[in-house]
C-alpha atoms as a PDB file:
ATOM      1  CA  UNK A   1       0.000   0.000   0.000  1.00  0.00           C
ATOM      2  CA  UNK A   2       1.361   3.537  -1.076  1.00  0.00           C
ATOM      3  CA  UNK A   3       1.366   6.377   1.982  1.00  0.00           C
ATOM      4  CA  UNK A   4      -1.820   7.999   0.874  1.00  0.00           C
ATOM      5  CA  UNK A   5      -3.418   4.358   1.118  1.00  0.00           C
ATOM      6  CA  UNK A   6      -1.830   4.406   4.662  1.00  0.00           C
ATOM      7  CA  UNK A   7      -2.950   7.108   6.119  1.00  0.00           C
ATOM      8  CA  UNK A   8      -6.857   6.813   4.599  1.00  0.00           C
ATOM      9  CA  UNK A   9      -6.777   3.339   6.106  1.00  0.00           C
ATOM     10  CA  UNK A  10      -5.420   4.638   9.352  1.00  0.00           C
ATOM     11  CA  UNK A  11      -7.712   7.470   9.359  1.00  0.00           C
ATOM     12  CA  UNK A  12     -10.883   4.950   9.234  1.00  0.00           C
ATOM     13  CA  UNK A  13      -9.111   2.563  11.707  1.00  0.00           C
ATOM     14  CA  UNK A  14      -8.387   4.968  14.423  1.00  0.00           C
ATOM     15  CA  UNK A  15     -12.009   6.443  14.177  1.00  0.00           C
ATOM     16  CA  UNK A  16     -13.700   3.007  14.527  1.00  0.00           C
ATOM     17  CA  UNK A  17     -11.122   2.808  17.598  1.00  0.00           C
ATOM     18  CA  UNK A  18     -12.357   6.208  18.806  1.00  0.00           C
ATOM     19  CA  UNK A  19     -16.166   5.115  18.115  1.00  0.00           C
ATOM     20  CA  UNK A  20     -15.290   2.026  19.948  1.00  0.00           C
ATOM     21  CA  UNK A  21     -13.871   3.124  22.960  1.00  0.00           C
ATOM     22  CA  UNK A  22     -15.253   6.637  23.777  1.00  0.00           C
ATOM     23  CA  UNK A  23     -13.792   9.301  26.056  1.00  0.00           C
ATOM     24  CA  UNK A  24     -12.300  12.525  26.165  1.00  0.00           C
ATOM     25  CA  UNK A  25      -9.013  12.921  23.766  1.00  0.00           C
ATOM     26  CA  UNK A  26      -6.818  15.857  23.117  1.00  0.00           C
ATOM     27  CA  UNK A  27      -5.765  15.051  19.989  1.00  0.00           C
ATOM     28  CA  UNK A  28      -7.340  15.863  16.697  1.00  0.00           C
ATOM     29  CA  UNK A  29      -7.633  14.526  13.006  1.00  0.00           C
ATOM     30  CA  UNK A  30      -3.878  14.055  13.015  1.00  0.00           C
ATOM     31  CA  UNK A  31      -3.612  11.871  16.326  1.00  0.00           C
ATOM     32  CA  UNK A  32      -6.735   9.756  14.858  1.00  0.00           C
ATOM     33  CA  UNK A  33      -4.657   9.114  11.762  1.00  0.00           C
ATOM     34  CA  UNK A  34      -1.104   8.089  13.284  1.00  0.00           C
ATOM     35  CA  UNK A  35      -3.602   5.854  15.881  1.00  0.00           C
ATOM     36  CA  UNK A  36      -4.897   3.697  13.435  1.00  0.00           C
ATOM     37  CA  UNK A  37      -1.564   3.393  11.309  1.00  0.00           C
ATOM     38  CA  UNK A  38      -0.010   2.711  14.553  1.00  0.00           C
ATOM     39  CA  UNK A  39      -2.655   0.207  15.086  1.00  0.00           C
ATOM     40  CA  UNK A  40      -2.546  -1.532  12.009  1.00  0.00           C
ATOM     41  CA  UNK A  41       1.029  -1.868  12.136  1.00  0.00           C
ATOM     42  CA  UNK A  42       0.921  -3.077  15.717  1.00  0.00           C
ATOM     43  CA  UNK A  43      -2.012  -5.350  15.090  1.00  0.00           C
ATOM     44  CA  UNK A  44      -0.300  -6.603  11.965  1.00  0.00           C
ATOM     45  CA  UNK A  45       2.622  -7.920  14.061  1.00  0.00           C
ATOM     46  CA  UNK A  46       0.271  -9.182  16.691  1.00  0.00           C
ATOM     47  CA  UNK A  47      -1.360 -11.238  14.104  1.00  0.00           C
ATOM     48  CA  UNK A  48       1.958 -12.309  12.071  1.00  0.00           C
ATOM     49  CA  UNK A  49       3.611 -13.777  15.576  1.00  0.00           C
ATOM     50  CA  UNK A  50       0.730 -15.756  16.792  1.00  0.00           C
ATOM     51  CA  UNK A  51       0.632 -17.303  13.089  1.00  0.00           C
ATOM     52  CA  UNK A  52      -2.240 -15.314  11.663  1.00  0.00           C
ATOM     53  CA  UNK A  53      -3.336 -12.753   8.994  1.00  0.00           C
ATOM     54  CA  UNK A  54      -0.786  -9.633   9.167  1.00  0.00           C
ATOM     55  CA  UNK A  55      -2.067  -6.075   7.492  1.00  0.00           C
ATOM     56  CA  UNK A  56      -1.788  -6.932   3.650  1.00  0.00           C
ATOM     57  CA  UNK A  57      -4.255  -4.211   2.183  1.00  0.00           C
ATOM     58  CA  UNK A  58      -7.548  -3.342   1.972  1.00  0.00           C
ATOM     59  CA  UNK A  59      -9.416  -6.498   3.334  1.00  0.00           C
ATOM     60  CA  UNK A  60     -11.712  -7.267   6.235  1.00  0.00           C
ATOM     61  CA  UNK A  61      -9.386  -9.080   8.300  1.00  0.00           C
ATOM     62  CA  UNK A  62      -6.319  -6.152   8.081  1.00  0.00           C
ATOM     63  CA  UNK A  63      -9.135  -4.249   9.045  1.00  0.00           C
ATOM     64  CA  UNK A  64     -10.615  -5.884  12.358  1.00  0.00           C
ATOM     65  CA  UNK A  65      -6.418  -6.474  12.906  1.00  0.00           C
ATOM     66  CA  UNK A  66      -5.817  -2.632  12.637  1.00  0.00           C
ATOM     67  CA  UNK A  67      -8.769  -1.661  14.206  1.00  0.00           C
ATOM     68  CA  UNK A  68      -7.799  -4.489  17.315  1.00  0.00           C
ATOM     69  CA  UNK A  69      -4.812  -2.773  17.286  1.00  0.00           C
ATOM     70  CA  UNK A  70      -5.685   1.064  17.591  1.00  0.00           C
ATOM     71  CA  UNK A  71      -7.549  -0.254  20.039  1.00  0.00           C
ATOM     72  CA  UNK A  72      -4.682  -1.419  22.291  1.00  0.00           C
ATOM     73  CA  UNK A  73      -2.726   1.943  21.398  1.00  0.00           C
ATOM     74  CA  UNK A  74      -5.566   4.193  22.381  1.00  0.00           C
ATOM     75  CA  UNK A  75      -5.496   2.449  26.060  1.00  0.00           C
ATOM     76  CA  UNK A  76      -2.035   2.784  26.017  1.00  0.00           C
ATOM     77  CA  UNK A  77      -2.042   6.572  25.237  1.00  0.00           C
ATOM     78  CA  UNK A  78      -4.840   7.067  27.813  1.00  0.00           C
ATOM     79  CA  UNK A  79      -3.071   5.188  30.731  1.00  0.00           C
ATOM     80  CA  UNK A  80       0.134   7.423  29.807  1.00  0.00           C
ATOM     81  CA  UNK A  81      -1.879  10.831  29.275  1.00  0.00           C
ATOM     82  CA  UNK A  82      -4.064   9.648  32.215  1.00  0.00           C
ATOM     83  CA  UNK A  83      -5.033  12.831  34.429  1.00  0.00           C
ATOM     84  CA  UNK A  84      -3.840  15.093  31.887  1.00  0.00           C
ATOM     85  CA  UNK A  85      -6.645  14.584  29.379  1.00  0.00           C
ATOM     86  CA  UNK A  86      -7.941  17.917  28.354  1.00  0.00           C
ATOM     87  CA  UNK A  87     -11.718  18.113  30.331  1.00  0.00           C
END
């Protein structure tokens, strides 16, 4: 997949993630983005060592694994930001 490929797919990925688990953020459009292509990289690895379907493109599976993966990096960003999450 080219970069603009990248970050369209990471733009839908880290909004399911946001849709999925709610809350108060303080990042924007650009943090939503680098979530989900942080997600689908880190959910692509996830699934490649425990023997399963890595991100290959545009396909329903590198989507739940992108999506399963913003998911872990927006708890991870959360527990780190914690308190300092804008109100």
């Amino acid at each position: 997949m080219g970069i603009l490929s990248w970050i369209i797919f990471g733009l839908i990925a880290g909004a399911v993630a946001r849709l999925i688990m709610p809350g108060r953020d303080p990042g924007g459009l650009l943090l939503t983005i680098l979530l989900g292509i942080g997600g689908a990289i880190t959910g692509g690895l996830i699934a490649a060592a425990l023997g399963g379907h890595g991100v290959t493109g545009f396909d329903t599976v590198s989507f739940i694994v992108s999506i399963g993966g913003a998911l872990i990096l927006l708890g991870i960003y959360r527990a780190l930001v914690g308190d300092r999450l804008v109100a």
